[in-house]
C-alpha atoms as a PDB file:
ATOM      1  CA  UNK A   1       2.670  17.459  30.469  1.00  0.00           C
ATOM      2  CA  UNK A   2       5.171  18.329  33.089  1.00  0.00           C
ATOM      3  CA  UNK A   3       8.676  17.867  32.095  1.00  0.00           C
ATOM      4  CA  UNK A   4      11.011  16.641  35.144  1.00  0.00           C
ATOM      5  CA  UNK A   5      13.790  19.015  35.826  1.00  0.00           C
ATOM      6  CA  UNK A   6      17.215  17.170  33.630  1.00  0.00           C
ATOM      7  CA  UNK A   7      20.898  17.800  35.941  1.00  0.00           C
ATOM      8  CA  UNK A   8      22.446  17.474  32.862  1.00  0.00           C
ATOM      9  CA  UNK A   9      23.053  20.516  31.287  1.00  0.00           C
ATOM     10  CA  UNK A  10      22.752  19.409  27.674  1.00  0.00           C
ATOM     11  CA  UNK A  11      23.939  20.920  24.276  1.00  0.00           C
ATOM     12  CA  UNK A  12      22.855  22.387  20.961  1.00  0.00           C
ATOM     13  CA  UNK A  13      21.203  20.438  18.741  1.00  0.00           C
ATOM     14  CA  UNK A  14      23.842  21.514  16.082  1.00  0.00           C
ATOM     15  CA  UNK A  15      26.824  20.649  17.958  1.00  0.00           C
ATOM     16  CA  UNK A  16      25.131  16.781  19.089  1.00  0.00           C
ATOM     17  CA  UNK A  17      24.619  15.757  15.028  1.00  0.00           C
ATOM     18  CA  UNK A  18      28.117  17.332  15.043  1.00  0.00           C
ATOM     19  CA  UNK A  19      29.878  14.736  16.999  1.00  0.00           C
ATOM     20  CA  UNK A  20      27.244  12.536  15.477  1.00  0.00           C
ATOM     21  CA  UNK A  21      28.721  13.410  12.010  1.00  0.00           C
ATOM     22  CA  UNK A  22      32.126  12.899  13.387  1.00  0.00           C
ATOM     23  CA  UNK A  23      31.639   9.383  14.670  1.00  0.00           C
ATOM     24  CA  UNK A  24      30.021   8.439  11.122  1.00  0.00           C
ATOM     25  CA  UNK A  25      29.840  10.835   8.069  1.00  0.00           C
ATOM     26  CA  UNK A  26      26.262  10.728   6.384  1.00  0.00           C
ATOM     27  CA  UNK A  27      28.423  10.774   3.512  1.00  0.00           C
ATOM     28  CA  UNK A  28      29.280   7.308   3.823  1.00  0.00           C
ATOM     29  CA  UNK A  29      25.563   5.548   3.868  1.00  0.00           C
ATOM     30  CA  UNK A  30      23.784   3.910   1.052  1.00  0.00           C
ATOM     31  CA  UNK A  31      22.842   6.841  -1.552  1.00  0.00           C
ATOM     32  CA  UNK A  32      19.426   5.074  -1.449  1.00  0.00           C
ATOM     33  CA  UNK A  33      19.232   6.067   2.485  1.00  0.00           C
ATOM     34  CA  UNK A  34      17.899   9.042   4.180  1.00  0.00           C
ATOM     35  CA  UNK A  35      20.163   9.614   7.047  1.00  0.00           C
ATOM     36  CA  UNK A  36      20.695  12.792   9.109  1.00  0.00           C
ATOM     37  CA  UNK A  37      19.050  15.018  10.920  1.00  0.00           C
ATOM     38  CA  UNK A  38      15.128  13.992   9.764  1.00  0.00           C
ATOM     39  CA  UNK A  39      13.534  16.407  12.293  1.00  0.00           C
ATOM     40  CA  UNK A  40      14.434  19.781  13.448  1.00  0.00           C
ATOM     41  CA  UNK A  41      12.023  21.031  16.274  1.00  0.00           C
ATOM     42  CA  UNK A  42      10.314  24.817  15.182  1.00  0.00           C
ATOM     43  CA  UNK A  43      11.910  26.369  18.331  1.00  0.00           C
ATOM     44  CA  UNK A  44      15.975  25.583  19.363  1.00  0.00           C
ATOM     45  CA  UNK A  45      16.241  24.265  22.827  1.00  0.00           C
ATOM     46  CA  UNK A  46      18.826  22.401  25.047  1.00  0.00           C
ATOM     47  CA  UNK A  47      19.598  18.458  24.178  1.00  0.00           C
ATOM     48  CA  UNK A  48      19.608  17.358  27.386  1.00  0.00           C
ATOM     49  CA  UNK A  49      18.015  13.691  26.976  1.00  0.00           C
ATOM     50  CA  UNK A  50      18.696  10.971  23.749  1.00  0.00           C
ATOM     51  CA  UNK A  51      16.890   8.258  23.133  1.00  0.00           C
ATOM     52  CA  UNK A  52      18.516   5.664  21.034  1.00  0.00           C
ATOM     53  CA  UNK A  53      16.538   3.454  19.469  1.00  0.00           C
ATOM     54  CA  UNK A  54      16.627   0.570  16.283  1.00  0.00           C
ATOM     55  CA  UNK A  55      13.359   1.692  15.520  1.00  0.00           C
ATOM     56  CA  UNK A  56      10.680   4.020  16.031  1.00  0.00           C
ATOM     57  CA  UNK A  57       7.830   2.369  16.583  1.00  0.00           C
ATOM     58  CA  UNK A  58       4.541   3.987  18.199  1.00  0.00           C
ATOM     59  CA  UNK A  59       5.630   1.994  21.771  1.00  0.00           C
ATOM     60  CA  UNK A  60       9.504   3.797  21.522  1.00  0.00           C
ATOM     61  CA  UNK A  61       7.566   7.073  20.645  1.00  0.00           C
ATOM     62  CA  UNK A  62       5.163   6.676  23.847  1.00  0.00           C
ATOM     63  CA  UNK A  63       8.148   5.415  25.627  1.00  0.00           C
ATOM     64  CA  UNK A  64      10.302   9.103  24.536  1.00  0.00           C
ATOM     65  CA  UNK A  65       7.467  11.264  25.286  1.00  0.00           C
ATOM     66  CA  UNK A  66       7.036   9.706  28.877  1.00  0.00           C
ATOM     67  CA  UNK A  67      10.592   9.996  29.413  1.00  0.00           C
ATOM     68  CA  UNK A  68      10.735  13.648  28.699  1.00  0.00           C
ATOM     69  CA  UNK A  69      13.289  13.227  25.348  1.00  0.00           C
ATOM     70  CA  UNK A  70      15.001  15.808  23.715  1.00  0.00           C
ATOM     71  CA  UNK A  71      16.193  13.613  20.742  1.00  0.00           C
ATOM     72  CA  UNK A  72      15.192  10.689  19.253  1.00  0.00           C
ATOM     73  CA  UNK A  73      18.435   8.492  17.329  1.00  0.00           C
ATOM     74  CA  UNK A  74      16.762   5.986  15.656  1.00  0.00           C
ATOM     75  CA  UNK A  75      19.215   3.277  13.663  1.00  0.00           C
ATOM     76  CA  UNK A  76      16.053   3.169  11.034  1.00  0.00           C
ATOM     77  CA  UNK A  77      14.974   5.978   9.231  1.00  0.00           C
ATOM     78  CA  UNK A  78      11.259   6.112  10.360  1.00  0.00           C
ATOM     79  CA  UNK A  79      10.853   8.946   7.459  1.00  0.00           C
ATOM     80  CA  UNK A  80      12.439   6.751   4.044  1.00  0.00           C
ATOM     81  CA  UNK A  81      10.334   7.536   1.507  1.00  0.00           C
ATOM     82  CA  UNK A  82       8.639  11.468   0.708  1.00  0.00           C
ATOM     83  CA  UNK A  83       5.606  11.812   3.256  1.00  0.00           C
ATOM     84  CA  UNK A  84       2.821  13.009   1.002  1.00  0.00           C
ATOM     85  CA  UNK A  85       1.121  14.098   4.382  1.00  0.00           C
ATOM     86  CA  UNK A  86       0.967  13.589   7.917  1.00  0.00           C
ATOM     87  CA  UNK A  87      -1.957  12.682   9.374  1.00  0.00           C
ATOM     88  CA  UNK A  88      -3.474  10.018  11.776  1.00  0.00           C
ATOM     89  CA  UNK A  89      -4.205   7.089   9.212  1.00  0.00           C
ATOM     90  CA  UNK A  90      -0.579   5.857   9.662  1.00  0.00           C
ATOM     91  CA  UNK A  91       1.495   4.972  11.910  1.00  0.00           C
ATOM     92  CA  UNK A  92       4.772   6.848  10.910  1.00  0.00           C
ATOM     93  CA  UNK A  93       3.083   9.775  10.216  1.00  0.00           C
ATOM     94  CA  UNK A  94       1.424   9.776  13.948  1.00  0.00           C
ATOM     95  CA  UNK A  95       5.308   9.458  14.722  1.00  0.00           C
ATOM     96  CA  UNK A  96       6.358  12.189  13.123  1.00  0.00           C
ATOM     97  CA  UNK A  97       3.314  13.794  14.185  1.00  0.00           C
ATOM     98  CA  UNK A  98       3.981  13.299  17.690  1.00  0.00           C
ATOM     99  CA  UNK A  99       7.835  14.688  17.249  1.00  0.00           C
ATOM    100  CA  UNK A 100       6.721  18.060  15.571  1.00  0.00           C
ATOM    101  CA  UNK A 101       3.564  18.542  18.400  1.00  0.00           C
ATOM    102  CA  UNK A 102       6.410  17.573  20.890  1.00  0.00           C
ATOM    103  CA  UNK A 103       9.191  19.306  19.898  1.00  0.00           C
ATOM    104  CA  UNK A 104      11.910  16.103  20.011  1.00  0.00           C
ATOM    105  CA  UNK A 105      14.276  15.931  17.078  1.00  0.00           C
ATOM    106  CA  UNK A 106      14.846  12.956  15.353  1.00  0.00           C
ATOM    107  CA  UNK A 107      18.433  11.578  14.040  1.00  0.00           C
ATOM    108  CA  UNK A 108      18.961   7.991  11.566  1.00  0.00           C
ATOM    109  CA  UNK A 109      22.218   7.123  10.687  1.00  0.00           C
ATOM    110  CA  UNK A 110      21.452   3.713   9.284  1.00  0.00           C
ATOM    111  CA  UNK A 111      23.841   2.802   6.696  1.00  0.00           C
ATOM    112  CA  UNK A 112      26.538   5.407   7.402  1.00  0.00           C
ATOM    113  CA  UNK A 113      26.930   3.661  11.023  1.00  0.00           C
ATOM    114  CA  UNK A 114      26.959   0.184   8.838  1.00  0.00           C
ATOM    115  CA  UNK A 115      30.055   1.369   7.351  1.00  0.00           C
ATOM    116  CA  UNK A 116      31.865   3.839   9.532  1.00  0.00           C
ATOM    117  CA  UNK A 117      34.956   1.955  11.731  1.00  0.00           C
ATOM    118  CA  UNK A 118      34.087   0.823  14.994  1.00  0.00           C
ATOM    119  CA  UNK A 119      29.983   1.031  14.104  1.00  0.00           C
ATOM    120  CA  UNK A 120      27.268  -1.758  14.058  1.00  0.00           C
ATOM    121  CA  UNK A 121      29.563  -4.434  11.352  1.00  0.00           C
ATOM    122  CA  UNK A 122      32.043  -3.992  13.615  1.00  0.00           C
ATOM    123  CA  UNK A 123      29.972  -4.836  16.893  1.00  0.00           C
ATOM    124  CA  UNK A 124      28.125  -7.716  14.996  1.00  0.00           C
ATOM    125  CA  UNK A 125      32.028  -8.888  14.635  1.00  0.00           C
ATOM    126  CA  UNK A 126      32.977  -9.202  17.616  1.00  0.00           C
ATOM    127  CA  UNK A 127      30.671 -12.453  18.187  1.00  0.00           C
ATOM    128  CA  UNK A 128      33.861 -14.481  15.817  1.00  0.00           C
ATOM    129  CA  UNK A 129      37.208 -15.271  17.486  1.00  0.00           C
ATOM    130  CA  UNK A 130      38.699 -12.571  15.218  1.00  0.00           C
ATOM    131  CA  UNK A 131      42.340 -13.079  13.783  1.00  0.00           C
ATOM    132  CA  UNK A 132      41.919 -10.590  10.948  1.00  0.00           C
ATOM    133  CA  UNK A 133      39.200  -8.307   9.259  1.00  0.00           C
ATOM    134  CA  UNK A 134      38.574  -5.788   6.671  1.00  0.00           C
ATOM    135  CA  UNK A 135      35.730  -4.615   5.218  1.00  0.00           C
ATOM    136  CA  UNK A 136      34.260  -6.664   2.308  1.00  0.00           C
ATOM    137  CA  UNK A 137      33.753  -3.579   0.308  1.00  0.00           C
ATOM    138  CA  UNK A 138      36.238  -0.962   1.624  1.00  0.00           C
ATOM    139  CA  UNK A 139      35.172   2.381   1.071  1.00  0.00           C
ATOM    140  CA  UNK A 140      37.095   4.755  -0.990  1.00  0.00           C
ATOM    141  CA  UNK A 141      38.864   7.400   0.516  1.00  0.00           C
ATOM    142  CA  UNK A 142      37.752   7.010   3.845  1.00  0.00           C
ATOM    143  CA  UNK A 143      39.505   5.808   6.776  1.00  0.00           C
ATOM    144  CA  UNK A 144      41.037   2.480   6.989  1.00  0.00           C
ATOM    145  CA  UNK A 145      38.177   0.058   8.166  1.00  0.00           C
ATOM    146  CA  UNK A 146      35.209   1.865   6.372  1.00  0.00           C
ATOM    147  CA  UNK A 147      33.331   0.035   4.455  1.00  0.00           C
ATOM    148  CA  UNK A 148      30.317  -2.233   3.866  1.00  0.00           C
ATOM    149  CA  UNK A 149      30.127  -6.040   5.496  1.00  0.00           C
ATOM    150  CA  UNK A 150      33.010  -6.722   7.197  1.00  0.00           C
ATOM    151  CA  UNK A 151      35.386 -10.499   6.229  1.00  0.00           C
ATOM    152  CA  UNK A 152      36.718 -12.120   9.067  1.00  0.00           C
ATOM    153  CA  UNK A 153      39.288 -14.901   9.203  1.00  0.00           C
ATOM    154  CA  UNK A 154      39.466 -17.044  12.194  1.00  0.00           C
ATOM    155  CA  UNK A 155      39.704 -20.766  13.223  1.00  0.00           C
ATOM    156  CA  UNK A 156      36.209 -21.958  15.215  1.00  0.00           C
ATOM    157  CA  UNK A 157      33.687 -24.740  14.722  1.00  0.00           C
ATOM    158  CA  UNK A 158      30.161 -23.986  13.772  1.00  0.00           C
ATOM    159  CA  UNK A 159      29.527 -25.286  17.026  1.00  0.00           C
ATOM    160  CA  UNK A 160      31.203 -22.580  18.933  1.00  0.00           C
ATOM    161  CA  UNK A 161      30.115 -20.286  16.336  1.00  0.00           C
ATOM    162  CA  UNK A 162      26.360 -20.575  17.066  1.00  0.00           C
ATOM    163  CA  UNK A 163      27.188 -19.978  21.067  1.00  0.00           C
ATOM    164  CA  UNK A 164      29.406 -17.284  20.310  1.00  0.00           C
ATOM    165  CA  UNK A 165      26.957 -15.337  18.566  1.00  0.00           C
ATOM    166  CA  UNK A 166      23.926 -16.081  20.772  1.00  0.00           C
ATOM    167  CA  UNK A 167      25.656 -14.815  23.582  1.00  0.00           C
ATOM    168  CA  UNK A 168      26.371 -12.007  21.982  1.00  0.00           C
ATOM    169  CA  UNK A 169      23.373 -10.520  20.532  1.00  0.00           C
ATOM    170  CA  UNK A 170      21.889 -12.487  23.695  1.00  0.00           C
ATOM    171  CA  UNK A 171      19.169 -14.347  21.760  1.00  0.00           C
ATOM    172  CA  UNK A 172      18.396 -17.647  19.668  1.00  0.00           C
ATOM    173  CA  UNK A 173      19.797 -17.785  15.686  1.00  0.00           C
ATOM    174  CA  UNK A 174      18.638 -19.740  12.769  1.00  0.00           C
ATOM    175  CA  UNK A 175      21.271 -22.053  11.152  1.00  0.00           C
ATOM    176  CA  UNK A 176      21.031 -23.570   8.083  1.00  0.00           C
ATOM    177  CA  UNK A 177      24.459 -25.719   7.345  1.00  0.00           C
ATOM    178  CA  UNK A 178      26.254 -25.638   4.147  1.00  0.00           C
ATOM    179  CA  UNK A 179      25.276 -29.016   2.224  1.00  0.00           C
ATOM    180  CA  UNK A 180      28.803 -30.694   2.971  1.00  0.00           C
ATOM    181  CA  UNK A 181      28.783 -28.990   6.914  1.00  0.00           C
ATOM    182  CA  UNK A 182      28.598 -30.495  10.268  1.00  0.00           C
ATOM    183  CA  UNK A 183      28.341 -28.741  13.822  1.00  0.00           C
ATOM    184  CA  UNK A 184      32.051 -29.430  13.936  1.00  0.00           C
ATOM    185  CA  UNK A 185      33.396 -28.387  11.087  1.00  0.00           C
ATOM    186  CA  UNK A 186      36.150 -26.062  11.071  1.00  0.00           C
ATOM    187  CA  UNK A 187      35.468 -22.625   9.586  1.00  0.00           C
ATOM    188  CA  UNK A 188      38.186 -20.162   8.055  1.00  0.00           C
ATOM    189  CA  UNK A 189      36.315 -17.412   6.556  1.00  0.00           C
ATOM    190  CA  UNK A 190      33.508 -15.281   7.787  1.00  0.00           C
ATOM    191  CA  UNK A 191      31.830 -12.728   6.164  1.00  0.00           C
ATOM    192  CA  UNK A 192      29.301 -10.353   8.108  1.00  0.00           C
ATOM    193  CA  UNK A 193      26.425  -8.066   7.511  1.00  0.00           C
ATOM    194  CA  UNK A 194      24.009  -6.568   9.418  1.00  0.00           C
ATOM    195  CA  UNK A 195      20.804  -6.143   8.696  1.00  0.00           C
ATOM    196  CA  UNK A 196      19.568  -7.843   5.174  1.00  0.00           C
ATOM    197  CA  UNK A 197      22.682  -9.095   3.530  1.00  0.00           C
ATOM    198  CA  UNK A 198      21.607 -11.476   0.748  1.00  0.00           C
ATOM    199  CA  UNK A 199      22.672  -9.283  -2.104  1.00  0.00           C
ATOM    200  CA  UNK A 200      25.893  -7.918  -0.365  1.00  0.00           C
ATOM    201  CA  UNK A 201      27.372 -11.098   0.584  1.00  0.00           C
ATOM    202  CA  UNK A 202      26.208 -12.580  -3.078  1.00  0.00           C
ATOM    203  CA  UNK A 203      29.356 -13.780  -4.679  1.00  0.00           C
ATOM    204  CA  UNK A 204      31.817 -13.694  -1.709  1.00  0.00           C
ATOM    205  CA  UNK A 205      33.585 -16.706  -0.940  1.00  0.00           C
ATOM    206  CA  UNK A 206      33.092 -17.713   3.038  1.00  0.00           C
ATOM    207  CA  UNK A 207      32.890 -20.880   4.743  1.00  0.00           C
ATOM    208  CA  UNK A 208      29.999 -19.173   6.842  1.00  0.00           C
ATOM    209  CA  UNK A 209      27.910 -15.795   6.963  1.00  0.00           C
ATOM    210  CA  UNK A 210      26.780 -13.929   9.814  1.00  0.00           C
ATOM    211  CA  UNK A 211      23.642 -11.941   8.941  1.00  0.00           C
ATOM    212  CA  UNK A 212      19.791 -10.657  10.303  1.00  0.00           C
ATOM    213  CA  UNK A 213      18.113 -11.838   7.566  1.00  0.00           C
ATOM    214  CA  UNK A 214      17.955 -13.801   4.068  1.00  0.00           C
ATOM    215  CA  UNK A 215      15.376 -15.573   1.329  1.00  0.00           C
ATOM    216  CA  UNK A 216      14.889 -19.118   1.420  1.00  0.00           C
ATOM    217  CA  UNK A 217      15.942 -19.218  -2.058  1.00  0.00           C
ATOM    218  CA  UNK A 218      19.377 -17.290  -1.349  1.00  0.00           C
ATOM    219  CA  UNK A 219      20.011 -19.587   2.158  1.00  0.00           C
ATOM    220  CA  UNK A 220      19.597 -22.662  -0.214  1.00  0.00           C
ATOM    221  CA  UNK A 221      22.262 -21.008  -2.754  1.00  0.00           C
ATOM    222  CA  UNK A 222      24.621 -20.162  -0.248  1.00  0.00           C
ATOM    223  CA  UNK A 223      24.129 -23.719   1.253  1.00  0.00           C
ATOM    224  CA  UNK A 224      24.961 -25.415  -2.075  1.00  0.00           C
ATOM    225  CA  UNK A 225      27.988 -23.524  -2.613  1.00  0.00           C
ATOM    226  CA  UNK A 226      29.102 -24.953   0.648  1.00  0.00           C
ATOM    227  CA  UNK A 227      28.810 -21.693   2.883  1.00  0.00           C
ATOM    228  CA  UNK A 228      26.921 -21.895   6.196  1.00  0.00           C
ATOM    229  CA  UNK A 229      24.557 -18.825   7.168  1.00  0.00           C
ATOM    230  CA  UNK A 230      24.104 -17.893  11.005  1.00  0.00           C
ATOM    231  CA  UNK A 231      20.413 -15.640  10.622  1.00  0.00           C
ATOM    232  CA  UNK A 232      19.797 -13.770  13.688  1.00  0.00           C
ATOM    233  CA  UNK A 233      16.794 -11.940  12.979  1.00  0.00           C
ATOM    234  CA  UNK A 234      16.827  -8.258  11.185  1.00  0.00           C
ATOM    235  CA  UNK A 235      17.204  -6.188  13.564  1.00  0.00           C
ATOM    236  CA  UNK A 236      18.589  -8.478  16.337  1.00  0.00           C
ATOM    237  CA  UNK A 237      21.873  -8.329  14.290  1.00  0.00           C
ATOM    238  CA  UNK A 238      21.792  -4.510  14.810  1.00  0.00           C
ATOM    239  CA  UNK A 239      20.440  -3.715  18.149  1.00  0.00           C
ATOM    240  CA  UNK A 240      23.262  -4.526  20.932  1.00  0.00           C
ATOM    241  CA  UNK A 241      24.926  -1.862  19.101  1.00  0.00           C
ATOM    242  CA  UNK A 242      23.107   0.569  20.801  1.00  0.00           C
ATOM    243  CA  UNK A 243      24.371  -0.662  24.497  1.00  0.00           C
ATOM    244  CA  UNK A 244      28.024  -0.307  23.103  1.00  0.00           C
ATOM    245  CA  UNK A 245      27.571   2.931  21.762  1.00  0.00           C
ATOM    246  CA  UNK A 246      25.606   4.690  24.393  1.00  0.00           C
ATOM    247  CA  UNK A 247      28.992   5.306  26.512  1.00  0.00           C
ATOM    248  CA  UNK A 248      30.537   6.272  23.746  1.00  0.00           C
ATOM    249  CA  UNK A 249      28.273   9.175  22.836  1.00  0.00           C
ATOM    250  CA  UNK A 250      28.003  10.258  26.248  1.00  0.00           C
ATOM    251  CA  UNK A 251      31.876  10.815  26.553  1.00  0.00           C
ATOM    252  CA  UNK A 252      31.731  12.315  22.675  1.00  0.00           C
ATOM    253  CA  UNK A 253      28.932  15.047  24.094  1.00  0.00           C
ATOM    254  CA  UNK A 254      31.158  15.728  27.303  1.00  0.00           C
ATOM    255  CA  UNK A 255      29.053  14.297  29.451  1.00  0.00           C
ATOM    256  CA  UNK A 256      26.187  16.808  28.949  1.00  0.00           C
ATOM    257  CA  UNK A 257      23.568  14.690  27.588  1.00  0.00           C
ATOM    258  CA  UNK A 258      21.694  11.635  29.075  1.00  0.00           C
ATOM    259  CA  UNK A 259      21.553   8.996  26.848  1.00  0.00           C
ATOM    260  CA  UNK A 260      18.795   5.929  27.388  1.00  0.00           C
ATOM    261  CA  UNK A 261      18.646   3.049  25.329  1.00  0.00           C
ATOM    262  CA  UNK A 262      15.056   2.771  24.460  1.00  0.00           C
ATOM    263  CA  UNK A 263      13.198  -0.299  26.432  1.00  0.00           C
ATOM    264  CA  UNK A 264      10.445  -0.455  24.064  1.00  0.00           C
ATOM    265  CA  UNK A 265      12.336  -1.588  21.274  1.00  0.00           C
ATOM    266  CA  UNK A 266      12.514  -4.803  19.917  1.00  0.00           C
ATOM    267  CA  UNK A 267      12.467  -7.680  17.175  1.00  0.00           C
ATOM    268  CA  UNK A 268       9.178  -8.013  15.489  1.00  0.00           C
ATOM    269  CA  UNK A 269       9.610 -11.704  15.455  1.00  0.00           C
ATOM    270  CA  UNK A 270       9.276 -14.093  18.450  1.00  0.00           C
ATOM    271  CA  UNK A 271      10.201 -17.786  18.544  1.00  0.00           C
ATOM    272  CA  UNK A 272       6.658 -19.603  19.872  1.00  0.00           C
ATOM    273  CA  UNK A 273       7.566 -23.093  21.349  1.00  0.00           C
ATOM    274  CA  UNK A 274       3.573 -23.687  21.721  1.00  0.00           C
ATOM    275  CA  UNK A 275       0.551 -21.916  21.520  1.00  0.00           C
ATOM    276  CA  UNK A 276       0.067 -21.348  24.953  1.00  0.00           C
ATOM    277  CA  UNK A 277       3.087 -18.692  25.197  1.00  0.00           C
ATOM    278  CA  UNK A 278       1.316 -16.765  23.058  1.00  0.00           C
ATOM    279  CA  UNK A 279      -0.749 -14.895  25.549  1.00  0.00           C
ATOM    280  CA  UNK A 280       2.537 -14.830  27.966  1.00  0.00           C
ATOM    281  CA  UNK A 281       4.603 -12.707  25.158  1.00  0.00           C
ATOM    282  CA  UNK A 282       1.463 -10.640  24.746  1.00  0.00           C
ATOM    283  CA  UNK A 283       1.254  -9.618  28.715  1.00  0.00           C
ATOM    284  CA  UNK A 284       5.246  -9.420  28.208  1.00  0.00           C
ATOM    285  CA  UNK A 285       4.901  -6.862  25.323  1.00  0.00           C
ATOM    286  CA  UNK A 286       2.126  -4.972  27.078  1.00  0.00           C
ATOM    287  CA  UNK A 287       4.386  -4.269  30.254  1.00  0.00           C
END
């Protein structure tokens, strides 16, 4: 394959998960995640193109080759639990496969960008008319504003709410309404998690939660302990980070690096209105 010739004039693998450190300490994710640097190509070469993705599917990984990528910063660890070998039979391993043959680099911050001030909480915040917030579970010894989840107080309707937040992450949510809720009632307290955040937000007093995901079972306990939950779909609640955060890493590497945001990625999950869309989304996902 013929790489393209880059104008930018890129930097050392070493000093991108640098600034990559700086912006959000592995330190700080889940000690159940695998964050960092996942793959480190067998010979050092410029950085001179980043992919960021919310996942790495086989599509992003077609979509990085074609596009000539130097490293790969997927929000999901592609590599979570010990490969026991890499070989064609799976589809991760055919992803990691296709970074070693390739020589791209691979990068997952996951839970440390949760956390870290100014990450993906933070951007999932920003859909709530914010008049104060803090981090449901603050972080010790790290800056002010680190932390997982993020509690918001403000003064909206449901209503506005649900608009708010589907302009913002710039798709469709799921309510379910708290058991003494209308459209118009008047909520307070917000607590947010990106992501899966059933067993964070377990036990926190809100009048309504913003997360991706959540059981039936925990919806209906939240719903009977009069909290309304805004679902937006797992990874829909994470991915218009990326756009925010693209600038950002380009002025953090100097301007030396390209950075896409990958095209290819998207929710698994599709709302079908009838049964004839379904061959329109699957000419849609082919393109």
């Amino acid at each position: 394959m013929l790489r393209r010739m880059s104008s930018f004039s890129g930097q050392k693998l070493a000093a991108v998960v640098k600034e990559l450190e700086n912006f959000a300490p592995a330190k700080l994710a889940e000690k159940w995640d695998n964050v960092g640097l996942l793959i480190e190509p067998h010979k050092e070469k410029p950085i001179k193109k980043i992919l960021l993705t919310n996942d790495l599917t086989e599509p992003v990984m077609g979509e990085a080759l074609d596009k000539n990528i130097d490293l790969i910063i997927s929000y999901h660890p592609p590599i979570f639990r010990p490969l026991t070998r890499i070989t064609q039979s799976h589809w991760k391993e055919r992803v990691v496969a296709a970074c070693l043959a390739n020589n791209v680099a691979l990068y997952s911050p996951h839970t440390a960008w949760d956390k870290t001030f100014g990450g993906v909480n933070d951007w999932l915040s920003k859909a709530v008319a914010i008049q104060s917030i803090r981090p449901l579970e603050p972080e010790l010894g790290a800056p002010p504003g680190t932390g997982s989840g993020r509690f918001i107080e403000t003064d909206q309707t449901i209503r506005q709410l649900v608009e708010s937040l589907q302009k913002h992450i710039q798709t469709s949510v799921h309510l379910a309404l708290a058991v003494s809720h209308t459209p118009d009632t008047v909520i307070k307290t917000v607590g947010i998690c990106a992501g899966s955040g059933g067993s964070l937000l377990k036990g926190f007093e809100a009048d309504l939660i913003i997360t991706g995901e959540m059981s039936h079972h925990e919806l209906l306990e939240f719903n009977h302990n009069d909290t309304t939950v805004l679902l937006c779909n797992h990874s829909n609640s994470e991915r218009g980070f990326l756009k925010e955060f693209s600038p950002k890493l380009s002025d953090l590497l100097k301007g030396e690096c390209e950075i896409l945001v990958s095209e290819k990625d998207k929710d698994p999950l599709v709302t079908v209105t009838n049964a004839d869309t379904i061959c329109d989304l699957s000419q849609k996902a082919q393109q």
